[in-house]
PDB file of N, CA and C in Angstrom:
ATOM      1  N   UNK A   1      76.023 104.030 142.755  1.00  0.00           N
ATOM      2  CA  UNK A   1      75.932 104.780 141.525  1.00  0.00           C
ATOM      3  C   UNK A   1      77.157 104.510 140.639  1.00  0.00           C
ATOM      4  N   UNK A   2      78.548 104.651 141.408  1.00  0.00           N
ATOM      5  CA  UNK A   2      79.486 104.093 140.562  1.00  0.00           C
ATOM      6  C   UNK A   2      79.509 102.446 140.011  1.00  0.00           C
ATOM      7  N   UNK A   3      79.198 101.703 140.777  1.00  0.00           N
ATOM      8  CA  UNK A   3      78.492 100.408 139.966  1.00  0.00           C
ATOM      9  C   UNK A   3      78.085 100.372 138.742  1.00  0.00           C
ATOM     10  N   UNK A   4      76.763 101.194 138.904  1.00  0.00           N
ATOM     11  CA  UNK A   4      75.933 101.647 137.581  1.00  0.00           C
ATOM     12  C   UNK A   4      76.564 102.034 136.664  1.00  0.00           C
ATOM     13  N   UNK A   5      77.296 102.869 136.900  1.00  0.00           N
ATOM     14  CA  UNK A   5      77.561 103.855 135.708  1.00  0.00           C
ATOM     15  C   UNK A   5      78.875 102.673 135.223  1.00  0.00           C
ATOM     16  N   UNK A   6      79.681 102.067 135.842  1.00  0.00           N
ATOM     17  CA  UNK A   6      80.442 101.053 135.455  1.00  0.00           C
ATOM     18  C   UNK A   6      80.314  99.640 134.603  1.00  0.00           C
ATOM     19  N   UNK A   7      78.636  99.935 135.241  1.00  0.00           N
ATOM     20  CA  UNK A   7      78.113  98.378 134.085  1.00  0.00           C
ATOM     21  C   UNK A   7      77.667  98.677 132.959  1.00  0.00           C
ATOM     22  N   UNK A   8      77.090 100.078 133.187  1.00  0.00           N
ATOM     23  CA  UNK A   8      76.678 100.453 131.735  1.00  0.00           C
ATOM     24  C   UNK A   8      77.851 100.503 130.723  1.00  0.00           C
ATOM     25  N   UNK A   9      78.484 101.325 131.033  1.00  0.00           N
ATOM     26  CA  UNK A   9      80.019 101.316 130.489  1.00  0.00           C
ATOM     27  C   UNK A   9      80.215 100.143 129.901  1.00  0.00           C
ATOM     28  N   UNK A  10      80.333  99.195 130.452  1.00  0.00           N
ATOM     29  CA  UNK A  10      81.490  98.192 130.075  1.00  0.00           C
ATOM     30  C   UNK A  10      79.948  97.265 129.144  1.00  0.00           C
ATOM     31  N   UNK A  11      78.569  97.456 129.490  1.00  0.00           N
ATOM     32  CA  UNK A  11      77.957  96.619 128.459  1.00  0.00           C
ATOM     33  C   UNK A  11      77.917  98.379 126.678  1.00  0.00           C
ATOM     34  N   UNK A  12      78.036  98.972 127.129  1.00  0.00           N
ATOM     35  CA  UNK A  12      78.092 100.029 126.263  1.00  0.00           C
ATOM     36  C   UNK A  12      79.384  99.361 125.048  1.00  0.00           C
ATOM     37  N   UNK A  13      80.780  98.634 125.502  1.00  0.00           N
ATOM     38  CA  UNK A  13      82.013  98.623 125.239  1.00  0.00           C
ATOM     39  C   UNK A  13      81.959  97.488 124.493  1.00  0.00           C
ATOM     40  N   UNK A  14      80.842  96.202 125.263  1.00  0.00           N
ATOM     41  CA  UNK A  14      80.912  94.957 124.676  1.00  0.00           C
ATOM     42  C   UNK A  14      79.978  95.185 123.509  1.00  0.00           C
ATOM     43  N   UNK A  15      78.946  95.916 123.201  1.00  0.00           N
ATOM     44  CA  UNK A  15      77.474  95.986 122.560  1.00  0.00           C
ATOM     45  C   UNK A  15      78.672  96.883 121.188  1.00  0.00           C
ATOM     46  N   UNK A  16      79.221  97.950 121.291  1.00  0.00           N
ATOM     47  CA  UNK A  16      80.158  98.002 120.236  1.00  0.00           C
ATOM     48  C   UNK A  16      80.775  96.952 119.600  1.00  0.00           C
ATOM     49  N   UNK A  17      81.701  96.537 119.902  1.00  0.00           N
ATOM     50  CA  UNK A  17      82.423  95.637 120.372  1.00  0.00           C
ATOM     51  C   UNK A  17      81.855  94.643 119.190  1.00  0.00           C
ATOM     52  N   UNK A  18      80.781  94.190 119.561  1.00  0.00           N
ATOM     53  CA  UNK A  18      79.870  93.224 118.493  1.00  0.00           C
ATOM     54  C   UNK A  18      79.229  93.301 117.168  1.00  0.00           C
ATOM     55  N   UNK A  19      78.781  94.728 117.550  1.00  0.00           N
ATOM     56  CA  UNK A  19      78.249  96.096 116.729  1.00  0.00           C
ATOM     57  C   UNK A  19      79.312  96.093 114.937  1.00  0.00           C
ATOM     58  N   UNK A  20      80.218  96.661 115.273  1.00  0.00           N
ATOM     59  CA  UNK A  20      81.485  97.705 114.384  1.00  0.00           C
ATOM     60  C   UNK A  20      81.245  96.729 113.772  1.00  0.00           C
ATOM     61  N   UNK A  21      81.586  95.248 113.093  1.00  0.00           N
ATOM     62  CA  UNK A  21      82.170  94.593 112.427  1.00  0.00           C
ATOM     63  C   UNK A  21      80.997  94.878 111.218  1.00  0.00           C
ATOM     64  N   UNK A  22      79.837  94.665 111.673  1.00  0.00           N
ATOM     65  CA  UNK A  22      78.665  94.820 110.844  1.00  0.00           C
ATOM     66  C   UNK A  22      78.119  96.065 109.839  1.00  0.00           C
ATOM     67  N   UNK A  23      78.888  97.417 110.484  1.00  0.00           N
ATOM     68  CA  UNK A  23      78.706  98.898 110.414  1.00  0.00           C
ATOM     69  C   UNK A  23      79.420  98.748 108.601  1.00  0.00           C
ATOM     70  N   UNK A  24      79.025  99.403 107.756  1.00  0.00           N
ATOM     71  CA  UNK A  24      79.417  99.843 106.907  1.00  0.00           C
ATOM     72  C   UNK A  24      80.231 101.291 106.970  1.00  0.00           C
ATOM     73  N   UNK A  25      81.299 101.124 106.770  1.00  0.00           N
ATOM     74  CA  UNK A  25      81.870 103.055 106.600  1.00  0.00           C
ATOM     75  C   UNK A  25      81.219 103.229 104.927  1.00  0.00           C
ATOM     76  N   UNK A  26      81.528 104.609 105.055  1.00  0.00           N
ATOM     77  CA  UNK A  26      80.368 105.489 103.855  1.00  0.00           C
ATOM     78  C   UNK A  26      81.451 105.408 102.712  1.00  0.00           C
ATOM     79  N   UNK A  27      81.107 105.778 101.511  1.00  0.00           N
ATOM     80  CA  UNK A  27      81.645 105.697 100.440  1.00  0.00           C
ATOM     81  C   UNK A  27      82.455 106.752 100.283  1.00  0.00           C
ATOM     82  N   UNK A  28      83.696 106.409 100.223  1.00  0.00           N
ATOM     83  CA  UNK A  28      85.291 107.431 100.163  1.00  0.00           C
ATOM     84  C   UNK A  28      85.135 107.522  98.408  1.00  0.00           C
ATOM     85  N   UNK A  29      85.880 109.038  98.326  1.00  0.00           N
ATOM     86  CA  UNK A  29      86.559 108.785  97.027  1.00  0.00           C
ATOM     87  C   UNK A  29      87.698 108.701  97.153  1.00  0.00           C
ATOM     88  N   UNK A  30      88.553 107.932  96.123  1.00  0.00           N
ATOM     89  CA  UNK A  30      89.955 107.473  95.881  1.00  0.00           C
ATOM     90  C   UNK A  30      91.134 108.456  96.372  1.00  0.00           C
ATOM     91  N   UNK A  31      90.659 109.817  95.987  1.00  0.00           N
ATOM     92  CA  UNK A  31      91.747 110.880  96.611  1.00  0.00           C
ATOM     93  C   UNK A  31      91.443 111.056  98.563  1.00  0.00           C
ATOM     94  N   UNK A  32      90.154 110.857  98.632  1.00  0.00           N
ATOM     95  CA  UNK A  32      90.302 110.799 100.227  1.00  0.00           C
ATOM     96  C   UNK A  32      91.262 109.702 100.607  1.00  0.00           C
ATOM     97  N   UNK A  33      91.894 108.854 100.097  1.00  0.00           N
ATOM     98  CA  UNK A  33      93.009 107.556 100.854  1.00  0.00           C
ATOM     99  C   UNK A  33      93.814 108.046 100.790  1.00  0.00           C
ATOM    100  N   UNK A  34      94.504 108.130 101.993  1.00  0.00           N
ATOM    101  CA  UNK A  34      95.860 108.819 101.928  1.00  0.00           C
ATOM    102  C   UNK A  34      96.392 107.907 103.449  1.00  0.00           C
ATOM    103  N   UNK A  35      97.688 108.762 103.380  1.00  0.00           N
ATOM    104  CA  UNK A  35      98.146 108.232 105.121  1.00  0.00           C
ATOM    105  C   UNK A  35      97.746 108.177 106.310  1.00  0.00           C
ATOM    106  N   UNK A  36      96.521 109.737 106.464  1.00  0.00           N
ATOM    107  CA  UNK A  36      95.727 109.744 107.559  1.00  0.00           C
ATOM    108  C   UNK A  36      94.924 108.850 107.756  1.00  0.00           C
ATOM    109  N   UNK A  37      94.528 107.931 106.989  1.00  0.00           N
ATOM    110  CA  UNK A  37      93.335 106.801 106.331  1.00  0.00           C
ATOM    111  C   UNK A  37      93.931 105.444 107.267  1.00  0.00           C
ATOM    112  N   UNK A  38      95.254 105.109 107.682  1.00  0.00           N
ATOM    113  CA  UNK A  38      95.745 104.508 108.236  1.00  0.00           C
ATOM    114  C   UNK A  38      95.012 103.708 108.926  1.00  0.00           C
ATOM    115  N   UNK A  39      94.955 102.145 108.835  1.00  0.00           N
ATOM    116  CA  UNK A  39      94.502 101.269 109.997  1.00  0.00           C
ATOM    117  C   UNK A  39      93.175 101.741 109.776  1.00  0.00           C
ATOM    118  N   UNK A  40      92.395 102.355 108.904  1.00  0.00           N
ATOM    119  CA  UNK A  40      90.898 102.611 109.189  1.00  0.00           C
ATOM    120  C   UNK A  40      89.941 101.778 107.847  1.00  0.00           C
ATOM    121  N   UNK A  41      89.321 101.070 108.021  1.00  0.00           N
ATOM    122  CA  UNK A  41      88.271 100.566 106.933  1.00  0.00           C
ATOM    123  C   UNK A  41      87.341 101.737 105.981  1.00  0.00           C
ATOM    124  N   UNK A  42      87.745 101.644 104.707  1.00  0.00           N
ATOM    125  CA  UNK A  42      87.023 102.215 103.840  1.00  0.00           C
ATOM    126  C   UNK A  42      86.427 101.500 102.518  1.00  0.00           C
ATOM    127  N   UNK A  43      85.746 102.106 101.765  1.00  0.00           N
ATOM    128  CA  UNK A  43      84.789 101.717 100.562  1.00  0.00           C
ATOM    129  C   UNK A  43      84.958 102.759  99.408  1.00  0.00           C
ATOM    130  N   UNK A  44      84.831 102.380  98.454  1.00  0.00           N
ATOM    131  CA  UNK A  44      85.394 103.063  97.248  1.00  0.00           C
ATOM    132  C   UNK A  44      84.624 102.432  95.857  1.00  0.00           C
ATOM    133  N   UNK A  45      84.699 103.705  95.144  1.00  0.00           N
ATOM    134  CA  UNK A  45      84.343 103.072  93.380  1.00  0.00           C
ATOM    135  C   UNK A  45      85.440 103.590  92.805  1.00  0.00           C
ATOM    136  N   UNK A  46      85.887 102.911  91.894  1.00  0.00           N
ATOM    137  CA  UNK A  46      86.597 103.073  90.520  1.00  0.00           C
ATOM    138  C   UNK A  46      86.616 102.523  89.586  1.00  0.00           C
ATOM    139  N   UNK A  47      87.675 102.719  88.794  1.00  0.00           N
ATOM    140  CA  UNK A  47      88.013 102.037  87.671  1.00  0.00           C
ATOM    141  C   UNK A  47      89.188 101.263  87.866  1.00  0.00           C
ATOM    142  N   UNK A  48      89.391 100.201  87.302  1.00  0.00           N
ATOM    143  CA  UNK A  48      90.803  98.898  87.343  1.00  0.00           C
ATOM    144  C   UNK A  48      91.434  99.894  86.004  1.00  0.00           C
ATOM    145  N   UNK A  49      92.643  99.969  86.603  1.00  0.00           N
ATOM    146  CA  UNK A  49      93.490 100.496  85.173  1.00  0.00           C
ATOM    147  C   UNK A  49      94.845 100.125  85.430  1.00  0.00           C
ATOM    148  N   UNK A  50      95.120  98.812  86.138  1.00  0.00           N
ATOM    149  CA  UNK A  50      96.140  98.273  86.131  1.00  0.00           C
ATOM    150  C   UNK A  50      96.128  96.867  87.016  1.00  0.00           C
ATOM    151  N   UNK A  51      96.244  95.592  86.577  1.00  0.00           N
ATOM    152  CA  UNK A  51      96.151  94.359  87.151  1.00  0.00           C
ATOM    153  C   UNK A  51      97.509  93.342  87.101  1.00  0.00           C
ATOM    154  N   UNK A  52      97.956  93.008  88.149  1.00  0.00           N
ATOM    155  CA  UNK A  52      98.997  92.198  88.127  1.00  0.00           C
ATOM    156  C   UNK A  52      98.666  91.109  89.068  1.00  0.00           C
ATOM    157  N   UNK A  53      98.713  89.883  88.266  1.00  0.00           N
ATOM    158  CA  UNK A  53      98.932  88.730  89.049  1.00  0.00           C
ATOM    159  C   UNK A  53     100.313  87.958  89.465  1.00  0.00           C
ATOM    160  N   UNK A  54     100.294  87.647  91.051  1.00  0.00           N
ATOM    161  CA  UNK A  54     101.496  86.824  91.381  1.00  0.00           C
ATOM    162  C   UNK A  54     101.392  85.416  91.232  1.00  0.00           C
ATOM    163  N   UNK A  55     102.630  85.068  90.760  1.00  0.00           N
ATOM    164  CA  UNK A  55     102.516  83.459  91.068  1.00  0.00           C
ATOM    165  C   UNK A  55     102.183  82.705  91.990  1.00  0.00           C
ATOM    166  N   UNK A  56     102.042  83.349  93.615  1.00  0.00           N
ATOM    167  CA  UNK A  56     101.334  82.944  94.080  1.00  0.00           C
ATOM    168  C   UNK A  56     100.386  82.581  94.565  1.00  0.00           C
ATOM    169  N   UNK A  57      99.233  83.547  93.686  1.00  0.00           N
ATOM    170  CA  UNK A  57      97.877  83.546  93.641  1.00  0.00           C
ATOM    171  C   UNK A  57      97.281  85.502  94.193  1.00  0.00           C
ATOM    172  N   UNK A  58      98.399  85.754  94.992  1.00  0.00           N
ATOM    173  CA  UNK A  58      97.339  87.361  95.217  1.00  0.00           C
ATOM    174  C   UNK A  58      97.907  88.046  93.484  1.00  0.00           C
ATOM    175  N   UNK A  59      97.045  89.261  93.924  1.00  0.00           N
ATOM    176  CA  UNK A  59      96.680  90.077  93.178  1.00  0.00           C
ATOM    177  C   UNK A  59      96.843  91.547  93.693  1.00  0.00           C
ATOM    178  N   UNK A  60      97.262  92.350  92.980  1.00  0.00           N
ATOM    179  CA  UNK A  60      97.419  93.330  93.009  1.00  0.00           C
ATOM    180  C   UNK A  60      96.373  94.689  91.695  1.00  0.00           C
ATOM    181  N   UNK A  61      95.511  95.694  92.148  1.00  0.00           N
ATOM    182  CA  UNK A  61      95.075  96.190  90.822  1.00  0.00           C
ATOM    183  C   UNK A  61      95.093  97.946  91.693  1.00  0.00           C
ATOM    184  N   UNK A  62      95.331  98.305  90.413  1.00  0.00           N
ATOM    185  CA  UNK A  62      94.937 100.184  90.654  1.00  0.00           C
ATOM    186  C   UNK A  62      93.761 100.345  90.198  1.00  0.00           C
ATOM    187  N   UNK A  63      93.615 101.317  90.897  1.00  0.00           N
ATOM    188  CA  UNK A  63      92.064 101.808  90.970  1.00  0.00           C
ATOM    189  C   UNK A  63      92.009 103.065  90.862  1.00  0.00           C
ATOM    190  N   UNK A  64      91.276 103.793  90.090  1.00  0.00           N
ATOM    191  CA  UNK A  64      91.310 104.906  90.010  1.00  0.00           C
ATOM    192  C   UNK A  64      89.799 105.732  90.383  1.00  0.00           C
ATOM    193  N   UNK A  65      89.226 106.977  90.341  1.00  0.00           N
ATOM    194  CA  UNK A  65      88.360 107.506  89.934  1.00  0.00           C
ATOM    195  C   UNK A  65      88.479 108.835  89.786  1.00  0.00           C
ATOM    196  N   UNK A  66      89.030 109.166  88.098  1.00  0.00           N
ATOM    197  CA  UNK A  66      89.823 110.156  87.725  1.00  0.00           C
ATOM    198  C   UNK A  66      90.923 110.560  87.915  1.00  0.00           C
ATOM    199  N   UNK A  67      91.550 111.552  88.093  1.00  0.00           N
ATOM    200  CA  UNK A  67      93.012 111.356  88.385  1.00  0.00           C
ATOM    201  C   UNK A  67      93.620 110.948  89.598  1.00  0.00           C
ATOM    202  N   UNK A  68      92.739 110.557  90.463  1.00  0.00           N
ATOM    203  CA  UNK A  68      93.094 110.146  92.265  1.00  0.00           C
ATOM    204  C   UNK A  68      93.684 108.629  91.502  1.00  0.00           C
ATOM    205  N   UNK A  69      94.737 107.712  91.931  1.00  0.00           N
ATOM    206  CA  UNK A  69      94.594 106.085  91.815  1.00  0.00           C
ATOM    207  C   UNK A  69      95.312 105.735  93.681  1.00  0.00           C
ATOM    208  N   UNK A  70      95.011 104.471  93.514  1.00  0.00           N
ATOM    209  CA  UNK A  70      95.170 103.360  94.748  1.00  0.00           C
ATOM    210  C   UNK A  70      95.644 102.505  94.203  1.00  0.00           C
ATOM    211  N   UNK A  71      96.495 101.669  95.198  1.00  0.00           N
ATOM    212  CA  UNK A  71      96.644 100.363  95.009  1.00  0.00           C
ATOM    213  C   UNK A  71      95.768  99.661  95.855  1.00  0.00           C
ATOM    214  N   UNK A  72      95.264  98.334  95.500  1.00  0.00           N
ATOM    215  CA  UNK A  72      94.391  97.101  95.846  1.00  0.00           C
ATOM    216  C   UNK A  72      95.029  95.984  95.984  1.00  0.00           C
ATOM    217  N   UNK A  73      95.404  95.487  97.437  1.00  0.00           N
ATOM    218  CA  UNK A  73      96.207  94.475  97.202  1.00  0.00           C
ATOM    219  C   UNK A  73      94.966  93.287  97.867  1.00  0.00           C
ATOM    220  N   UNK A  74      94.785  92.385  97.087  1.00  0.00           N
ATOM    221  CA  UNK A  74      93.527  91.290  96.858  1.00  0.00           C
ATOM    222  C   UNK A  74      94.595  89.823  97.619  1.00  0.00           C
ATOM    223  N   UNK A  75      94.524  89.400  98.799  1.00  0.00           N
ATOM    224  CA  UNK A  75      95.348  87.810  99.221  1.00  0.00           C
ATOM    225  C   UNK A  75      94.895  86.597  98.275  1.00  0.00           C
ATOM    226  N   UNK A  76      95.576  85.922  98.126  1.00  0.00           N
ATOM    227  CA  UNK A  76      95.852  84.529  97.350  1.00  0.00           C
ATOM    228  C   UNK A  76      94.084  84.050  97.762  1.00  0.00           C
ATOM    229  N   UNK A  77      94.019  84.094  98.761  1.00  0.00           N
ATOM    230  CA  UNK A  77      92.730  83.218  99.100  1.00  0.00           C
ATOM    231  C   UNK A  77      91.225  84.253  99.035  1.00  0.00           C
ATOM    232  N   UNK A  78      91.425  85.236  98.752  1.00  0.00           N
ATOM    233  CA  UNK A  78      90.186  85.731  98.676  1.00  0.00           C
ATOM    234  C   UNK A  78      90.463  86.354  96.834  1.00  0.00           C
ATOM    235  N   UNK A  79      91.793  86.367  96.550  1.00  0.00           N
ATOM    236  CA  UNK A  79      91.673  86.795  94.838  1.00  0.00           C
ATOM    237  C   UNK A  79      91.571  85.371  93.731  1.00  0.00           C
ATOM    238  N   UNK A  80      91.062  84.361  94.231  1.00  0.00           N
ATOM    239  CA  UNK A  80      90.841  83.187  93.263  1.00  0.00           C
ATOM    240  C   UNK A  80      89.550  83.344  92.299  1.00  0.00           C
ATOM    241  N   UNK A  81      89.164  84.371  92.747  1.00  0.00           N
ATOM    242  CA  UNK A  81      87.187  84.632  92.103  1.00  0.00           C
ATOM    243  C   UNK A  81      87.609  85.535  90.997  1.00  0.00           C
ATOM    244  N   UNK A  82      89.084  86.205  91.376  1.00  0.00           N
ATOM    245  CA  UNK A  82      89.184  87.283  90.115  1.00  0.00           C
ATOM    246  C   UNK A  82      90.447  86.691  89.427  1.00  0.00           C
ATOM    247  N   UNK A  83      90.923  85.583  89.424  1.00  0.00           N
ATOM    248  CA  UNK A  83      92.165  85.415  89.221  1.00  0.00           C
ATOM    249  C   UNK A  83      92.426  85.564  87.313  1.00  0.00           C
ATOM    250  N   UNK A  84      91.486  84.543  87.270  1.00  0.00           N
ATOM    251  CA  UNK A  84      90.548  84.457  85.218  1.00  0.00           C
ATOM    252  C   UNK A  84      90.742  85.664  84.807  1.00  0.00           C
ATOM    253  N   UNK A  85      89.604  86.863  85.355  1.00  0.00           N
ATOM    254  CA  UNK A  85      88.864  88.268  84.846  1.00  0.00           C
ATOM    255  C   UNK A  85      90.148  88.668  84.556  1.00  0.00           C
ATOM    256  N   UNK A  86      89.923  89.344  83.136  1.00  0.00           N
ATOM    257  CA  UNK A  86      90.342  90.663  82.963  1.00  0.00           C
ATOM    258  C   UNK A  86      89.597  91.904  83.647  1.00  0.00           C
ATOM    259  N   UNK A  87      90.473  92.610  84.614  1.00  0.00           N
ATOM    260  CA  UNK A  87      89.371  93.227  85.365  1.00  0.00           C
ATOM    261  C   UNK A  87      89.720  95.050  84.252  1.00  0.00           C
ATOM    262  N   UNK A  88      91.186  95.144  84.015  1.00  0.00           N
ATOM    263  CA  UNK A  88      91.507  96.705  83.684  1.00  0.00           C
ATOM    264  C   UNK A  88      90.370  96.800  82.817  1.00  0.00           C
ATOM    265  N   UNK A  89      89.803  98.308  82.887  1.00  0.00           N
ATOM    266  CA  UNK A  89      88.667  99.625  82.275  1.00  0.00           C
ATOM    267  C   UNK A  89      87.356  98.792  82.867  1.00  0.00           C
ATOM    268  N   UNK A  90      87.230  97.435  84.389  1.00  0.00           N
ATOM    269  CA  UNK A  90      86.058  97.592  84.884  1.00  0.00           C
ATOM    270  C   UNK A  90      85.708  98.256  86.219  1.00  0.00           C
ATOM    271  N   UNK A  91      84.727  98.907  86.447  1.00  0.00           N
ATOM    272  CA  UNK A  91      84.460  99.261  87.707  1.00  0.00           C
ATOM    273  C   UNK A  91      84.167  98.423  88.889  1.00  0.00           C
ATOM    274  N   UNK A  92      84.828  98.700  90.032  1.00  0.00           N
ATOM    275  CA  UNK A  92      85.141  97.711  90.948  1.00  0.00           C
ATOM    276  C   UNK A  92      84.385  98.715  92.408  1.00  0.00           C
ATOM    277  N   UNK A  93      84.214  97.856  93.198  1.00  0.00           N
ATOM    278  CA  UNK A  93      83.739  98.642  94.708  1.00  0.00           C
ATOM    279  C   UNK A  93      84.290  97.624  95.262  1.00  0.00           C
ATOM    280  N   UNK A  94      85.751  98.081  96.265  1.00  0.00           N
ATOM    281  CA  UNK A  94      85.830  98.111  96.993  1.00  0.00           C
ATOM    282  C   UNK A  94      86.176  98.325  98.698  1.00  0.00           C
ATOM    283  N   UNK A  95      86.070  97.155  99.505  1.00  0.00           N
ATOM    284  CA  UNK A  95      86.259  97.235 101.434  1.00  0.00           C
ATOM    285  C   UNK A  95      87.382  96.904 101.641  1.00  0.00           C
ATOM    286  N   UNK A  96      88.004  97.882 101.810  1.00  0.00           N
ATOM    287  CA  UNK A  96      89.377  97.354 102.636  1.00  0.00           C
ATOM    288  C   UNK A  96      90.088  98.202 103.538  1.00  0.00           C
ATOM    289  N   UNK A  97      90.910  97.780 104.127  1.00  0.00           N
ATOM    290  CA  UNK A  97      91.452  98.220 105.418  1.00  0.00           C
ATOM    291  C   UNK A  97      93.059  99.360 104.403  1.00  0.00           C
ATOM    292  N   UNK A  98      93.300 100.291 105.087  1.00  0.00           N
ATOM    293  CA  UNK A  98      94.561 100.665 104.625  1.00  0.00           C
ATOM    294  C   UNK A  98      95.291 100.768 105.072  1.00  0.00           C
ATOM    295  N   UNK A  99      96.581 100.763 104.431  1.00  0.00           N
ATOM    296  CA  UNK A  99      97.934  99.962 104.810  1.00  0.00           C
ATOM    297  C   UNK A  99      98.991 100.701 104.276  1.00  0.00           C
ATOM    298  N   UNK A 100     100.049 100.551 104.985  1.00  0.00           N
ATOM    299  CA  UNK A 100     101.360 101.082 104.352  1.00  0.00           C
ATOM    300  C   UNK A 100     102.027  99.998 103.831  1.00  0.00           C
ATOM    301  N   UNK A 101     102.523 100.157 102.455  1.00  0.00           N
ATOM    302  CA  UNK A 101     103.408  98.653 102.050  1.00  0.00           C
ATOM    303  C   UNK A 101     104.721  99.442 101.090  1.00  0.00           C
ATOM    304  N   UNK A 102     105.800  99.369 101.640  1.00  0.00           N
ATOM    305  CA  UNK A 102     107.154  99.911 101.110  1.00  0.00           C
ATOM    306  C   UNK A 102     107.086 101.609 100.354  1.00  0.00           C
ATOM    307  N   UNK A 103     106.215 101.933 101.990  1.00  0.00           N
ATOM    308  CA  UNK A 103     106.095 103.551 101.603  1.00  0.00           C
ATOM    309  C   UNK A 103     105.045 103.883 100.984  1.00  0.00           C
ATOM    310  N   UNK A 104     103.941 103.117 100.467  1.00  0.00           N
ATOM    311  CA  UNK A 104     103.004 103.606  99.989  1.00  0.00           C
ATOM    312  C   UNK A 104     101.789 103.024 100.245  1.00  0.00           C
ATOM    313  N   UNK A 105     101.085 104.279 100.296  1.00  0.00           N
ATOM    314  CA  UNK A 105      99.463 103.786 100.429  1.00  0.00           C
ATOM    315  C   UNK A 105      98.559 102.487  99.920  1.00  0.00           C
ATOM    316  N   UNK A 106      98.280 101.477 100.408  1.00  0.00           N
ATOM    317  CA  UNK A 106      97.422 100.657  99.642  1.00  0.00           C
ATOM    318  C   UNK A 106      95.944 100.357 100.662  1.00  0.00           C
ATOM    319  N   UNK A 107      95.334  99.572  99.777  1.00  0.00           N
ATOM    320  CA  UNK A 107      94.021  98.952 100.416  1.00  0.00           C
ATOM    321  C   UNK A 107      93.963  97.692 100.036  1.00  0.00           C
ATOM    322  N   UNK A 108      93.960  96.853 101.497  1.00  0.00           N
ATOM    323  CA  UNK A 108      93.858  95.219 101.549  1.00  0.00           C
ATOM    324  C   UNK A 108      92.616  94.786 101.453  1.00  0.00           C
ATOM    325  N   UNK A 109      92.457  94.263 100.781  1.00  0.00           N
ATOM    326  CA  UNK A 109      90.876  93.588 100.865  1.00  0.00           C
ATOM    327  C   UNK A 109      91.362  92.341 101.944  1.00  0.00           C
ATOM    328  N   UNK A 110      90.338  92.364 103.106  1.00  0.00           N
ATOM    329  CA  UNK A 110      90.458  91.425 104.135  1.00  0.00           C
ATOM    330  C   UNK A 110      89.305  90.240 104.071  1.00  0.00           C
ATOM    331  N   UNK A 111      88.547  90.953 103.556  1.00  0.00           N
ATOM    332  CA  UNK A 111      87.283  89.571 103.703  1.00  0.00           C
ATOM    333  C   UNK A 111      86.944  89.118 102.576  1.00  0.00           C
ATOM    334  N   UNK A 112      86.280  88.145 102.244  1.00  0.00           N
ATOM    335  CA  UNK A 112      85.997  86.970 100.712  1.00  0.00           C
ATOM    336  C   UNK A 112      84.235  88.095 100.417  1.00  0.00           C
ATOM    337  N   UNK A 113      84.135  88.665  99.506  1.00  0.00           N
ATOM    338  CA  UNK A 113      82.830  89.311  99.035  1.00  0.00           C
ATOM    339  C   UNK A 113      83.013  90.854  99.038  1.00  0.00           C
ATOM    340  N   UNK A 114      84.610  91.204  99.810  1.00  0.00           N
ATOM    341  CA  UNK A 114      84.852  92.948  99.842  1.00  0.00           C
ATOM    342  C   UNK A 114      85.130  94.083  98.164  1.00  0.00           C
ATOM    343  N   UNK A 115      85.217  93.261  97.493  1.00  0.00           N
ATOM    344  CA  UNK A 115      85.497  93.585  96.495  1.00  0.00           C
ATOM    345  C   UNK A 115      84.574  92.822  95.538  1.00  0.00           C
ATOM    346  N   UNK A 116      83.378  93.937  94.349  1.00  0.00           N
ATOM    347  CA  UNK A 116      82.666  93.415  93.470  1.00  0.00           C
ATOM    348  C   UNK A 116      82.679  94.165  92.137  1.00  0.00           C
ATOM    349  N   UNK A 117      82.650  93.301  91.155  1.00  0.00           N
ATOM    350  CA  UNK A 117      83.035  93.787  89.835  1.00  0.00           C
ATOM    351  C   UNK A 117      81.381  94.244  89.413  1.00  0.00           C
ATOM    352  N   UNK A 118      81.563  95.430  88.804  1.00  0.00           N
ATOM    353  CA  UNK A 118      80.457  96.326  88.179  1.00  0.00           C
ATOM    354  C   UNK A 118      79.837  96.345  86.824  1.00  0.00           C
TER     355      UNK A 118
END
């Protein structure tokens, strides 16, 4: 019986495991991101009301939806699709993981398609 209950387990662990990456989390609003948000994947709408590009290709934009804002920090290799756009006063959705970066809250976009202009 302990067998059993051990294989189930561990195919229970792998079948996640495979599962999560695919799972959508539900749509946050901007004031739900905070510190507790830590290390956890979320989704979001707002507005761009602030865009800065680096010379080295990432991107950085705030996001707002009403008086809540975020930072969006977009990597060199997945912000080349927005590099052109003027994105400030468009609505944006997006996936990203959150992060602490010199004390403050942000959201990394990790994957190429996590972030779409509205």
């Amino acid at each position: 019986m302990l067998y059993l209950a051990l294989a189930a387990s561990t195919a229970g662990l792998v079948l996640i495991t495979l599962v999560s990456p695919s799972i959508e989390p539900p749509v946050s609003g901007v004031a739900d991101i905070d510190a507790s948000s830590l290390e956890k994947v979320v989704k979001f709408e707002g507005n761009v009301s602030r865009q800065h590009l680096f010379k080295g290709g990432s991107m950085v934009l705030s996001v707002s939806d009403g008086p809540a804002s975020v930072d969006v920090f977009i990597p060199y290799d997945k912000a080349s699709g927005f590099s052109r756009l003027k994105l400030v006063g468009k609505n944006v959705e997006v996936t990203g993981v959150v992060r602490l970066y010199q004390g403050r809250v942000e959201v990394v976009v990790e994957k190429q398609g996590s972030m779409v202009v509205r």
